[in-house]
PDB file of N, CA and C in Angstrom:
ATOM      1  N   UNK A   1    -225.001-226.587 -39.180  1.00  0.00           N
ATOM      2  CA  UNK A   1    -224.894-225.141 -39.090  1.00  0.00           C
ATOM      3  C   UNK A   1    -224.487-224.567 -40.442  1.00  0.00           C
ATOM      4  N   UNK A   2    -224.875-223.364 -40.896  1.00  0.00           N
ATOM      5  CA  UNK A   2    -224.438-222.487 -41.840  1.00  0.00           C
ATOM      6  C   UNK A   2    -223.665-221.462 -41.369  1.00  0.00           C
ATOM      7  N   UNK A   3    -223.108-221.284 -42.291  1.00  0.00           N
ATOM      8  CA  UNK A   3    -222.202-219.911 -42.281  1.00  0.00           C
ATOM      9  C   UNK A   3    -222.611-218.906 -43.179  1.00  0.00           C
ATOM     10  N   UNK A   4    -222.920-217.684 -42.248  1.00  0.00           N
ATOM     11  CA  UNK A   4    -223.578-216.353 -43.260  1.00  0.00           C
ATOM     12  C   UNK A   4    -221.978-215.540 -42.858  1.00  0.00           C
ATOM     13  N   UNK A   5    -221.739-214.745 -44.398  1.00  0.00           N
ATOM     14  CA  UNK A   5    -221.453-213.662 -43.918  1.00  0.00           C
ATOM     15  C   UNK A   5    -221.706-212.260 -44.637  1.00  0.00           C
ATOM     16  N   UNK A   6    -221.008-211.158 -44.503  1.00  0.00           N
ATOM     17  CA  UNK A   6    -222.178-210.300 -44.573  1.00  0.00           C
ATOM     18  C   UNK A   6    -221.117-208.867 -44.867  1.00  0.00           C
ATOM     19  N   UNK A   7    -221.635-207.995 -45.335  1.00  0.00           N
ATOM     20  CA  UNK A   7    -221.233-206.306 -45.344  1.00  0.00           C
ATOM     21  C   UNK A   7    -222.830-205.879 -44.598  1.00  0.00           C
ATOM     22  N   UNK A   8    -222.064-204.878 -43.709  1.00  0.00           N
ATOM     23  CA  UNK A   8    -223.427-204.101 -43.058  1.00  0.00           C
ATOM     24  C   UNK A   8    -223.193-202.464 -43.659  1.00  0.00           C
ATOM     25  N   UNK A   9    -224.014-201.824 -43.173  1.00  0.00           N
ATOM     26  CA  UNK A   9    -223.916-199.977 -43.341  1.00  0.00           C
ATOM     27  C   UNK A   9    -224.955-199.475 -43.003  1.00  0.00           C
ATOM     28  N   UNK A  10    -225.107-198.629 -43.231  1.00  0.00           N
ATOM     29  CA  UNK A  10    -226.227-197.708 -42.718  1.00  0.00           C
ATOM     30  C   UNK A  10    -227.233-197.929 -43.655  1.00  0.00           C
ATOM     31  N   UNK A  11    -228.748-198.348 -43.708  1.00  0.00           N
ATOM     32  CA  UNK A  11    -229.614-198.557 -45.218  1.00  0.00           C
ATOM     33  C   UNK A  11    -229.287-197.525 -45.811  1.00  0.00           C
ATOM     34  N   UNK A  12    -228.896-196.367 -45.511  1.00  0.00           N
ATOM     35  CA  UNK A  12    -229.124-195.011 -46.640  1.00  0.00           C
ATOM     36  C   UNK A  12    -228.026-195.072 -47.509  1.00  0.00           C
ATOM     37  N   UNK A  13    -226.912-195.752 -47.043  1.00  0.00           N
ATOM     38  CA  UNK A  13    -225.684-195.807 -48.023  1.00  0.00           C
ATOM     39  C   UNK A  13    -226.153-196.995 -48.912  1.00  0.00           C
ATOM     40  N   UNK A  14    -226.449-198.365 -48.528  1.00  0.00           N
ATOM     41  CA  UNK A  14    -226.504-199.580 -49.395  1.00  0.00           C
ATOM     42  C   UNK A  14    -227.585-199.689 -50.043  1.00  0.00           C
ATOM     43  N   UNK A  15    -228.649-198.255 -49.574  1.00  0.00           N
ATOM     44  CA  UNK A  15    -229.709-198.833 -50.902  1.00  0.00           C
ATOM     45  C   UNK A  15    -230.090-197.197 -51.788  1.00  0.00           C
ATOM     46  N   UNK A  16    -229.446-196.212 -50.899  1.00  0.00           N
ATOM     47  CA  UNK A  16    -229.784-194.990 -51.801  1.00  0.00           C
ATOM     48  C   UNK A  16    -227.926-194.854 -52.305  1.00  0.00           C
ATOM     49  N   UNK A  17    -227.143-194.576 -51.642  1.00  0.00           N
ATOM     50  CA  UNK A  17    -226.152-193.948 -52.214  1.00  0.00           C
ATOM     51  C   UNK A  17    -224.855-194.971 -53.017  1.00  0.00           C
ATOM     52  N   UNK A  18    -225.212-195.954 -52.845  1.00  0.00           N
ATOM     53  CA  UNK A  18    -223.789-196.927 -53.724  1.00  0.00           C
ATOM     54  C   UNK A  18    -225.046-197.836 -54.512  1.00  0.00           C
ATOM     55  N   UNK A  19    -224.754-197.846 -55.878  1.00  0.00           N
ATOM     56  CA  UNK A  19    -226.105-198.612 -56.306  1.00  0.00           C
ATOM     57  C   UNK A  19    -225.564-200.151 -56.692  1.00  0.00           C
ATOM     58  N   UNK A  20    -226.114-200.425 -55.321  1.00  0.00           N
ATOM     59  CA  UNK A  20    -225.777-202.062 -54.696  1.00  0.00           C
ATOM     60  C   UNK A  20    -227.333-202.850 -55.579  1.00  0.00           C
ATOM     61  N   UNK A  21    -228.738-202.229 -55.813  1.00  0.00           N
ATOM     62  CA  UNK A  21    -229.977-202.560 -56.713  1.00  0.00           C
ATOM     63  C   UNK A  21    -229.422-202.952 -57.828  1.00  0.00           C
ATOM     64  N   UNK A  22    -228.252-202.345 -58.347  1.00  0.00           N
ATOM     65  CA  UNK A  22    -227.842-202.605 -60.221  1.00  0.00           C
ATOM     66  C   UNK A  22    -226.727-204.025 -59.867  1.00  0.00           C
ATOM     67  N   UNK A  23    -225.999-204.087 -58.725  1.00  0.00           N
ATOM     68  CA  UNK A  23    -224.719-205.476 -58.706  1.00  0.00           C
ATOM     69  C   UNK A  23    -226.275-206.579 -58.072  1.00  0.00           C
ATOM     70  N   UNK A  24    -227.490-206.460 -57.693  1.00  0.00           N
ATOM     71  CA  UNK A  24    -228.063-207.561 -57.640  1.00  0.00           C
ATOM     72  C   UNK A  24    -228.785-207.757 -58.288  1.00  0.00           C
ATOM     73  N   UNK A  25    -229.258-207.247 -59.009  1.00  0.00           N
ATOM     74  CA  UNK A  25    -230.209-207.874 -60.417  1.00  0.00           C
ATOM     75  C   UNK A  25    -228.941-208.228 -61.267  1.00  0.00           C
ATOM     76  N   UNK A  26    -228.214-208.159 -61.571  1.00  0.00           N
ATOM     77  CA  UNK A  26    -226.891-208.492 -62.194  1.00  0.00           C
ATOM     78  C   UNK A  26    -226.666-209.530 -61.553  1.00  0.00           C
ATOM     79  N   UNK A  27    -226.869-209.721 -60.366  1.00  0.00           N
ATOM     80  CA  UNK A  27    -225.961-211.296 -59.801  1.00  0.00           C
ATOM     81  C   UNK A  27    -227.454-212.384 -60.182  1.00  0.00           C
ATOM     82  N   UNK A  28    -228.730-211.469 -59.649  1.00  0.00           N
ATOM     83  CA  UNK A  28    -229.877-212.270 -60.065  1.00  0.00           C
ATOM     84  C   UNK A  28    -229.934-213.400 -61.742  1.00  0.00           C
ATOM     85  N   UNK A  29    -229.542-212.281 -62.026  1.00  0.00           N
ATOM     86  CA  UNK A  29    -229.554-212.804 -63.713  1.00  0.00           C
ATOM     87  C   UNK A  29    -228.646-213.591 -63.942  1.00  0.00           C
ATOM     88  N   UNK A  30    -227.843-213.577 -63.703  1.00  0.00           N
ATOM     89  CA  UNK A  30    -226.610-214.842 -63.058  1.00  0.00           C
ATOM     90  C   UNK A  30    -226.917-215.737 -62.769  1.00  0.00           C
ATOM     91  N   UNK A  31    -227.666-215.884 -61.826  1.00  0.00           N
ATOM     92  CA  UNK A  31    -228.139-216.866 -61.339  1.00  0.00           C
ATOM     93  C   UNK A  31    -228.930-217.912 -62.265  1.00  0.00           C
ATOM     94  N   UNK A  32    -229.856-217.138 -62.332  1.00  0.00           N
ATOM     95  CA  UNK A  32    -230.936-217.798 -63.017  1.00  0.00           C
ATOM     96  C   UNK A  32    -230.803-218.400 -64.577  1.00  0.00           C
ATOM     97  N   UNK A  33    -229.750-217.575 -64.948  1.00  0.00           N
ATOM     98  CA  UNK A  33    -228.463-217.878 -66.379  1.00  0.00           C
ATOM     99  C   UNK A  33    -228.385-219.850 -66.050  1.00  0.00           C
ATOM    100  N   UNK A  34    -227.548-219.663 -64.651  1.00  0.00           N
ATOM    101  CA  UNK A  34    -226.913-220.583 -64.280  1.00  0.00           C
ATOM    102  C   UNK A  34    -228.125-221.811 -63.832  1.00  0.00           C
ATOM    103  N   UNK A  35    -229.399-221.711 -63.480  1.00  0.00           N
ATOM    104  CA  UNK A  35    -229.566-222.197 -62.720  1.00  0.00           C
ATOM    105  C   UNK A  35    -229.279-222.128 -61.110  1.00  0.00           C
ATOM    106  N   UNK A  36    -229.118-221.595 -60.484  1.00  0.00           N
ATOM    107  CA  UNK A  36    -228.171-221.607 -59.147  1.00  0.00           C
ATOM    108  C   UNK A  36    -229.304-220.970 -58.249  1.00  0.00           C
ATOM    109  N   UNK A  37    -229.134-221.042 -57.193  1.00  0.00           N
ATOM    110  CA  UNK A  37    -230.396-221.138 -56.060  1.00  0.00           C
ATOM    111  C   UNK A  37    -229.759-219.787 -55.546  1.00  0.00           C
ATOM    112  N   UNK A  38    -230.752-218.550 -55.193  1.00  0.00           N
ATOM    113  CA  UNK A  38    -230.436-217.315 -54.450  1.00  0.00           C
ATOM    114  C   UNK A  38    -229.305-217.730 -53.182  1.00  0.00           C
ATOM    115  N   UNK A  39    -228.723-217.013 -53.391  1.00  0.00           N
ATOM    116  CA  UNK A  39    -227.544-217.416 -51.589  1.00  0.00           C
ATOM    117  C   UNK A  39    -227.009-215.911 -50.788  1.00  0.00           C
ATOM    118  N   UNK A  40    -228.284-215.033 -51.475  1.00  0.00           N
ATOM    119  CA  UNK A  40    -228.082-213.474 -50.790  1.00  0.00           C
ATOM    120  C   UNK A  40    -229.459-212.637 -50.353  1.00  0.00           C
ATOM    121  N   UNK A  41    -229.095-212.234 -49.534  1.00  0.00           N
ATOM    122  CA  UNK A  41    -230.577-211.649 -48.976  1.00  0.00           C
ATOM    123  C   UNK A  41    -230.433-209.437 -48.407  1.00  0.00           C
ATOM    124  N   UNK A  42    -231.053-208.648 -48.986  1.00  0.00           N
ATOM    125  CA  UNK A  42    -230.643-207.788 -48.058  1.00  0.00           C
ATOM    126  C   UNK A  42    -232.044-207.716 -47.001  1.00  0.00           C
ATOM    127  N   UNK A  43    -231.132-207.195 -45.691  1.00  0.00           N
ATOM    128  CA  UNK A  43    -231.781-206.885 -44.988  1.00  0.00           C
ATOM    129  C   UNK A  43    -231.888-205.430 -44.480  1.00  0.00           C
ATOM    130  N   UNK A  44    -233.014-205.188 -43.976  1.00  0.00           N
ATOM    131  CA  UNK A  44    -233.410-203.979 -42.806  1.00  0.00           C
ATOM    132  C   UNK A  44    -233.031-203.981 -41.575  1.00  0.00           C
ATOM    133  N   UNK A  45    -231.813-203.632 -40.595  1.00  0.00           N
ATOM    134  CA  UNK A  45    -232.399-203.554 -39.662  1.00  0.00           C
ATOM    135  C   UNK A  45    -232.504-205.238 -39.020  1.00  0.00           C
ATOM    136  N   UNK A  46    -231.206-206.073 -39.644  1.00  0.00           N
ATOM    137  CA  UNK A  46    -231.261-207.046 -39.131  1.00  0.00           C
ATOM    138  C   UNK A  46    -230.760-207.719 -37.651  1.00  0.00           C
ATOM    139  N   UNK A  47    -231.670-208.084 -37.256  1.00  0.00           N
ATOM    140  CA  UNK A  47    -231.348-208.951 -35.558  1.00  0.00           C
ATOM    141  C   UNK A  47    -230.143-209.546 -34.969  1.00  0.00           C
ATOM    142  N   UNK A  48    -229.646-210.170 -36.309  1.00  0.00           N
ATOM    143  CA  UNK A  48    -228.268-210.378 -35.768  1.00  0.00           C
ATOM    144  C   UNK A  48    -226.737-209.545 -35.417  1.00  0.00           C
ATOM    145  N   UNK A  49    -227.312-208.009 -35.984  1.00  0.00           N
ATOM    146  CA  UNK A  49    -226.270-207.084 -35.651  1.00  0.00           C
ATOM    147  C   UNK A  49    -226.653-206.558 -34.392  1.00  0.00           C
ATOM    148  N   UNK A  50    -227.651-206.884 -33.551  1.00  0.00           N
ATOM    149  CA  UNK A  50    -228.082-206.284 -32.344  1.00  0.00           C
ATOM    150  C   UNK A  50    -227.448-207.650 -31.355  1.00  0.00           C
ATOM    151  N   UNK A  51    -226.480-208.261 -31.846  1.00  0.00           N
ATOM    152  CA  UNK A  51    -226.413-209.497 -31.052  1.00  0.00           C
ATOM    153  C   UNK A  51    -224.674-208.934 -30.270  1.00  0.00           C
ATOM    154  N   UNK A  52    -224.310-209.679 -28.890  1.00  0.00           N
ATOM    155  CA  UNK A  52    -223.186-208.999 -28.274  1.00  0.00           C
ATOM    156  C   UNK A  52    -222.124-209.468 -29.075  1.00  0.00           C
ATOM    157  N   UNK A  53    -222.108-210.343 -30.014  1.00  0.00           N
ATOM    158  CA  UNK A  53    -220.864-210.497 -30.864  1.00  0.00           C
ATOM    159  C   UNK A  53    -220.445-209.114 -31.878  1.00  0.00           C
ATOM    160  N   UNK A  54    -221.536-208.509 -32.622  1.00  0.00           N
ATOM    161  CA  UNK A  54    -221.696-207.586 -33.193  1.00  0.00           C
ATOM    162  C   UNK A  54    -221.770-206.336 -32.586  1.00  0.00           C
ATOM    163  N   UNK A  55    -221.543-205.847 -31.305  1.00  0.00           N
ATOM    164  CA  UNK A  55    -221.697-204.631 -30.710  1.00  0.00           C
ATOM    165  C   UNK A  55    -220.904-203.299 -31.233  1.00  0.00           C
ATOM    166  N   UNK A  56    -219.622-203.691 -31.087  1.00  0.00           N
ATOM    167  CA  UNK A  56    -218.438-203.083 -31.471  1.00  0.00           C
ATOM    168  C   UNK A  56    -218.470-202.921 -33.285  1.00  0.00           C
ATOM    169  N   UNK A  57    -219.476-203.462 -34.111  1.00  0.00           N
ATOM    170  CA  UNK A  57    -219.681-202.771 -35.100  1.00  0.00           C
ATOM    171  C   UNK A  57    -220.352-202.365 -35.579  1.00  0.00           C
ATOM    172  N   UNK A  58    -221.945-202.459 -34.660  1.00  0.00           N
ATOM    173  CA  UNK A  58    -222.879-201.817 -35.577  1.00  0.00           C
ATOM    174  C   UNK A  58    -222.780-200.424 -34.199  1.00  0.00           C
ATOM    175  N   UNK A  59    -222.131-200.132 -33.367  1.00  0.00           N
ATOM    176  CA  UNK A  59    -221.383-198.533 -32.921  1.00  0.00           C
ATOM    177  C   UNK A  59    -220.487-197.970 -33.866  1.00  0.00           C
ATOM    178  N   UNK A  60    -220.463-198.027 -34.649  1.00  0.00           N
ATOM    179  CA  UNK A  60    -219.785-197.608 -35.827  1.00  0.00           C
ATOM    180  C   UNK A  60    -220.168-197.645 -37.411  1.00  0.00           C
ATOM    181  N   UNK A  61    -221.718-197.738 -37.085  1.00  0.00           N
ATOM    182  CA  UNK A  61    -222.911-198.264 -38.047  1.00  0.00           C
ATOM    183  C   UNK A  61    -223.664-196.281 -37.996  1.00  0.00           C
ATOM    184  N   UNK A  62    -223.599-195.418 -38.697  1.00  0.00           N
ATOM    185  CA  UNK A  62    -224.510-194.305 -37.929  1.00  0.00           C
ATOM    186  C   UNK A  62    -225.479-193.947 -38.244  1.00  0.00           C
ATOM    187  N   UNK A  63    -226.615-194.781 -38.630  1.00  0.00           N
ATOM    188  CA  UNK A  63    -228.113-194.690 -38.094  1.00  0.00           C
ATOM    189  C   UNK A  63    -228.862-196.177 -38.892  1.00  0.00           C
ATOM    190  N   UNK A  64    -229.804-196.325 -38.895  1.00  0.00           N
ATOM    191  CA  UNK A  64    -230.535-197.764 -39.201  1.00  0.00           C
ATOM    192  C   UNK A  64    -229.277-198.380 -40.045  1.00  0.00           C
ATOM    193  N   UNK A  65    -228.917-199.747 -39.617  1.00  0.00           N
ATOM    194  CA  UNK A  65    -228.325-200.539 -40.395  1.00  0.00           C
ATOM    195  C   UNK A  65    -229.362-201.492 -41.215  1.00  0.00           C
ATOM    196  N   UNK A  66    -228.297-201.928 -42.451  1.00  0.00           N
ATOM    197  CA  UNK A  66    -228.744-202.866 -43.258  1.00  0.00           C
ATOM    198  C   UNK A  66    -227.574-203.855 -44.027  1.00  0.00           C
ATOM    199  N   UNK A  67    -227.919-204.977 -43.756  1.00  0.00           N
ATOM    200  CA  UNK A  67    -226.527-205.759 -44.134  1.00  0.00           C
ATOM    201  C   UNK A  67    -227.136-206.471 -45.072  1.00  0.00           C
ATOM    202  N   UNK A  68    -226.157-207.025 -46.226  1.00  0.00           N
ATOM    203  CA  UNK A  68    -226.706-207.934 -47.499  1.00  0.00           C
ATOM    204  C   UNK A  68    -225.635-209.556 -47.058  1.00  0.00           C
ATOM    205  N   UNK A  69    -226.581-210.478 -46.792  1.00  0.00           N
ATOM    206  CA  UNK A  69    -225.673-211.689 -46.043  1.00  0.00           C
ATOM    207  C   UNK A  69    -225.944-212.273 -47.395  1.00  0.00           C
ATOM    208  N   UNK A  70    -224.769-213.380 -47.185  1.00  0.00           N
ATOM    209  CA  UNK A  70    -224.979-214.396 -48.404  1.00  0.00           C
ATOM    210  C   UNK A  70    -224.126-215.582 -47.705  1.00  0.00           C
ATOM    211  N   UNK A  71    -224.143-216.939 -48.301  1.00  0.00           N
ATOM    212  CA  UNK A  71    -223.439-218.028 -47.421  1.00  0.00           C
ATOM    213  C   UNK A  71    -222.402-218.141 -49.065  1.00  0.00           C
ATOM    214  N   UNK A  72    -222.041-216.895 -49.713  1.00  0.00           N
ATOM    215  CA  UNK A  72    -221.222-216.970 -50.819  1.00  0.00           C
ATOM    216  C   UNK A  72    -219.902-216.235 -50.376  1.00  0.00           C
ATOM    217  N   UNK A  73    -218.897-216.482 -49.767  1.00  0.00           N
ATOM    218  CA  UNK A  73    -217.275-215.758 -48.966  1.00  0.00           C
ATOM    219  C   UNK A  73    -217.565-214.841 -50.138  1.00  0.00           C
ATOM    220  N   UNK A  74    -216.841-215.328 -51.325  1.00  0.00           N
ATOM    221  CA  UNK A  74    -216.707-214.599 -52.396  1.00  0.00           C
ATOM    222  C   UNK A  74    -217.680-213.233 -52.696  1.00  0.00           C
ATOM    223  N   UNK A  75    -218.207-213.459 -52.585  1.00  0.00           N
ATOM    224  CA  UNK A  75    -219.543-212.844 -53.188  1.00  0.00           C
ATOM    225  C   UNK A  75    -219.489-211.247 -51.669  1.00  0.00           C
ATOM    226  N   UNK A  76    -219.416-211.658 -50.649  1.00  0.00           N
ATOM    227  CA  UNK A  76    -219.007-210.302 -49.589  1.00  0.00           C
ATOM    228  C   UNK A  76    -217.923-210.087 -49.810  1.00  0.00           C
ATOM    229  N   UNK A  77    -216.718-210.452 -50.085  1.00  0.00           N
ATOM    230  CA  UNK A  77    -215.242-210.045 -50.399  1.00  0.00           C
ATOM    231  C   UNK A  77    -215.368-209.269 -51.657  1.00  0.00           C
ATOM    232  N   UNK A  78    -216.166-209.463 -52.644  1.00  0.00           N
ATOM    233  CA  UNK A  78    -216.185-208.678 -53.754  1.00  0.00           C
ATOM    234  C   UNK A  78    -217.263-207.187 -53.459  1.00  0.00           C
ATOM    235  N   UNK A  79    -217.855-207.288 -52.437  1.00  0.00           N
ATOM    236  CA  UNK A  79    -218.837-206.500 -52.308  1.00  0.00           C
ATOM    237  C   UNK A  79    -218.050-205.418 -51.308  1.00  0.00           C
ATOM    238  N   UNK A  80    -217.291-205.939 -49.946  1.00  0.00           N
ATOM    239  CA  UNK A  80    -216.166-205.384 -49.439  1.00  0.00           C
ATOM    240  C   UNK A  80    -215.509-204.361 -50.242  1.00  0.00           C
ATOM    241  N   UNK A  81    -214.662-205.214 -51.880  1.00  0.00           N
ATOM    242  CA  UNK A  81    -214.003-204.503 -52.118  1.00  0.00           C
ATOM    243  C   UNK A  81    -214.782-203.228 -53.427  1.00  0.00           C
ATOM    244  N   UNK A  82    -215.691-203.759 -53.585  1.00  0.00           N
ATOM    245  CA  UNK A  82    -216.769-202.467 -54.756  1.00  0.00           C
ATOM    246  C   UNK A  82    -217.404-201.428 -53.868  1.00  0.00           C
ATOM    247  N   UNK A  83    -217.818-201.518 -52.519  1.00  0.00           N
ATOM    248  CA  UNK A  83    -218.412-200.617 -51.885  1.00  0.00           C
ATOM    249  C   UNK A  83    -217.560-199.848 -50.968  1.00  0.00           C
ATOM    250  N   UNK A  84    -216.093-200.206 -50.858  1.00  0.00           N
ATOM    251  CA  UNK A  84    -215.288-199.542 -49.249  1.00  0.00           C
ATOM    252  C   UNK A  84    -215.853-200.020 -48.098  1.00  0.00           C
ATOM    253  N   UNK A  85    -216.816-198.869 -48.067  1.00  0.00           N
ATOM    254  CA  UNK A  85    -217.379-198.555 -46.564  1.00  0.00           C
ATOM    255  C   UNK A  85    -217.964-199.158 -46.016  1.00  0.00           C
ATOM    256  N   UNK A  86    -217.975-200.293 -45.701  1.00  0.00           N
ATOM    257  CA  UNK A  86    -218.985-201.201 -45.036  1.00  0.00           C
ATOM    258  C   UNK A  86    -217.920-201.678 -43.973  1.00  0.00           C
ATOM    259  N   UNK A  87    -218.708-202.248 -43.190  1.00  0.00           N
ATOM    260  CA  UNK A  87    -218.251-203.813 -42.045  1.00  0.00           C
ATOM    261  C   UNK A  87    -218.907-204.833 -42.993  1.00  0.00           C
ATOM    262  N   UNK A  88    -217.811-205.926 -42.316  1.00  0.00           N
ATOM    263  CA  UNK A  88    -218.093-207.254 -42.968  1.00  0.00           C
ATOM    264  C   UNK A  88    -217.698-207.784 -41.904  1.00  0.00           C
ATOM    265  N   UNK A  89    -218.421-209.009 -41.777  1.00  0.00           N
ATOM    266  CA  UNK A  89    -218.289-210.077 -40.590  1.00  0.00           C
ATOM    267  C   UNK A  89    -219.131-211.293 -41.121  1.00  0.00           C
ATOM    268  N   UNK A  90    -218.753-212.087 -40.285  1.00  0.00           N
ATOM    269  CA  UNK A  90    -219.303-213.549 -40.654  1.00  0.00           C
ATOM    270  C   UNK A  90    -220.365-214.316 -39.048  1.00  0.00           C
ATOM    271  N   UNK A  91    -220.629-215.422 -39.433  1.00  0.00           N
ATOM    272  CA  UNK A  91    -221.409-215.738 -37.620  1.00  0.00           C
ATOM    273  C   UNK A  91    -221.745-217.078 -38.910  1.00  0.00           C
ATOM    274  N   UNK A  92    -222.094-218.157 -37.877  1.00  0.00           N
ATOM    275  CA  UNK A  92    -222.802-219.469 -37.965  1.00  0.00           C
ATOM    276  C   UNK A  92    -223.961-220.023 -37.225  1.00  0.00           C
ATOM    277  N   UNK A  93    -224.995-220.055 -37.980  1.00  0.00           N
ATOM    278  CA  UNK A  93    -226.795-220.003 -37.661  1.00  0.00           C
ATOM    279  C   UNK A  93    -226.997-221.541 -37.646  1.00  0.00           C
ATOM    280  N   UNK A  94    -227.853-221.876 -36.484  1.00  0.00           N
ATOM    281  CA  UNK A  94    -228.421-221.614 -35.396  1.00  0.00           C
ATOM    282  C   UNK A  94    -226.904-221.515 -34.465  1.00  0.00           C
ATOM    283  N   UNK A  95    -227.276-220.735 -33.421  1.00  0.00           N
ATOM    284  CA  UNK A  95    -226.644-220.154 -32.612  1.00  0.00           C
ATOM    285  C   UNK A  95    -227.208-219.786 -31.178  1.00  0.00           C
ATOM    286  N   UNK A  96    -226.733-219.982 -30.009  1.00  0.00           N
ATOM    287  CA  UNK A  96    -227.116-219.245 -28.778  1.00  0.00           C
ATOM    288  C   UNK A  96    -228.044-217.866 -28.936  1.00  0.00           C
ATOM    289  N   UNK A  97    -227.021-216.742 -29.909  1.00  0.00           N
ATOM    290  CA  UNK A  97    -227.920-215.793 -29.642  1.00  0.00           C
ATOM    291  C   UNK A  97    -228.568-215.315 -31.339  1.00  0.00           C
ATOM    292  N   UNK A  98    -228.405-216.029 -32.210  1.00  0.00           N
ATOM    293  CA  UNK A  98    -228.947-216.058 -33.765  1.00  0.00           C
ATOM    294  C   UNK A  98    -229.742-217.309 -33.814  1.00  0.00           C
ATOM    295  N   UNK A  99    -231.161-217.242 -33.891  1.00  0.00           N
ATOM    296  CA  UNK A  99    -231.207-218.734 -34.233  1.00  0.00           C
ATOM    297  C   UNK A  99    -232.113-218.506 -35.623  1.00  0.00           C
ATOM    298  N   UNK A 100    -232.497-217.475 -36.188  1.00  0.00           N
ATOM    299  CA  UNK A 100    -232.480-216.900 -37.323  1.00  0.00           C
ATOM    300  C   UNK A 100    -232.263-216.213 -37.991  1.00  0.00           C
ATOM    301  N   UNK A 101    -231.470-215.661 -38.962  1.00  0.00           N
ATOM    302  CA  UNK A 101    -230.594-215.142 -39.767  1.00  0.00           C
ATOM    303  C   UNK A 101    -230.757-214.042 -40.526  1.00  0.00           C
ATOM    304  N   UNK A 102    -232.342-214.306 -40.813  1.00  0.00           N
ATOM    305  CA  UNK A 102    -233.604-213.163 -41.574  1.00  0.00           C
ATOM    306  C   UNK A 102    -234.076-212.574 -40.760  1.00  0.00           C
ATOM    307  N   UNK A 103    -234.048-212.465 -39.337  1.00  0.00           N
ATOM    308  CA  UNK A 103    -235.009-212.026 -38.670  1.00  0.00           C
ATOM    309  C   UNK A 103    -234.760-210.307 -38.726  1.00  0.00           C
ATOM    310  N   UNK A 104    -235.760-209.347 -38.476  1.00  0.00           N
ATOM    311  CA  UNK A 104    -235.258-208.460 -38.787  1.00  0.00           C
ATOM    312  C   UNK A 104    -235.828-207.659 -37.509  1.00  0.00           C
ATOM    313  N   UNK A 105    -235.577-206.743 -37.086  1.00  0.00           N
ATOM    314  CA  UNK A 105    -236.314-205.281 -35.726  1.00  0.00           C
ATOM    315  C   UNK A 105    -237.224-204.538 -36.553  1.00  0.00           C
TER     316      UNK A 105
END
């Protein structure tokens, strides 16, 4: 099993209004500096916030969500603390009701 975890929000905050595009080509380039294999993904509208573990926060999500997961702790704790406003939560894939991680609505 893996462990994702994640900041969610509404897409209109994480891709128009906090410019989260400039901290990932920045982490991109990092990467690729390093050698180091992608370990972040954003999503649209991802499946696993429609799951009953996640209920109680994407009701407090207010309109299309979009969460940026990574299996990097660090890497959402720093994103937690540069953006505020998000939820952050974690889950471990495959799962009863996740059995993919990317999947998106």
């Amino acid at each position: 099993m893996t462990t994702y975890y994640f900041v969610a929000a509404s897409e209109k905050f994480l891709t128009v209004e906090e410019p989260l595009e400039e901290i990932l080509k920045e982490r991109q380039r990092n990467y690729k500096e390093n050698n180091k294999e992608i370990d972040f993904w954003l999503l649209k509208n991802p499946s696993f916030l429609q799951t009953t573990k996640f209920s109680n926060l994407t009701a407090k999500i207010p309109s299309t969500p979009a969460a940026l997961i990574s299996t990097d702790r660090k890497f959402i704790t720093f994103l937690k603390l540069r953006l505020e406003f998000v939820a952050v939560g974690e889950f471990e894939c495959p799962n009863a009701e996740i059995i993919d991680p990317f999947k998106v609505e």
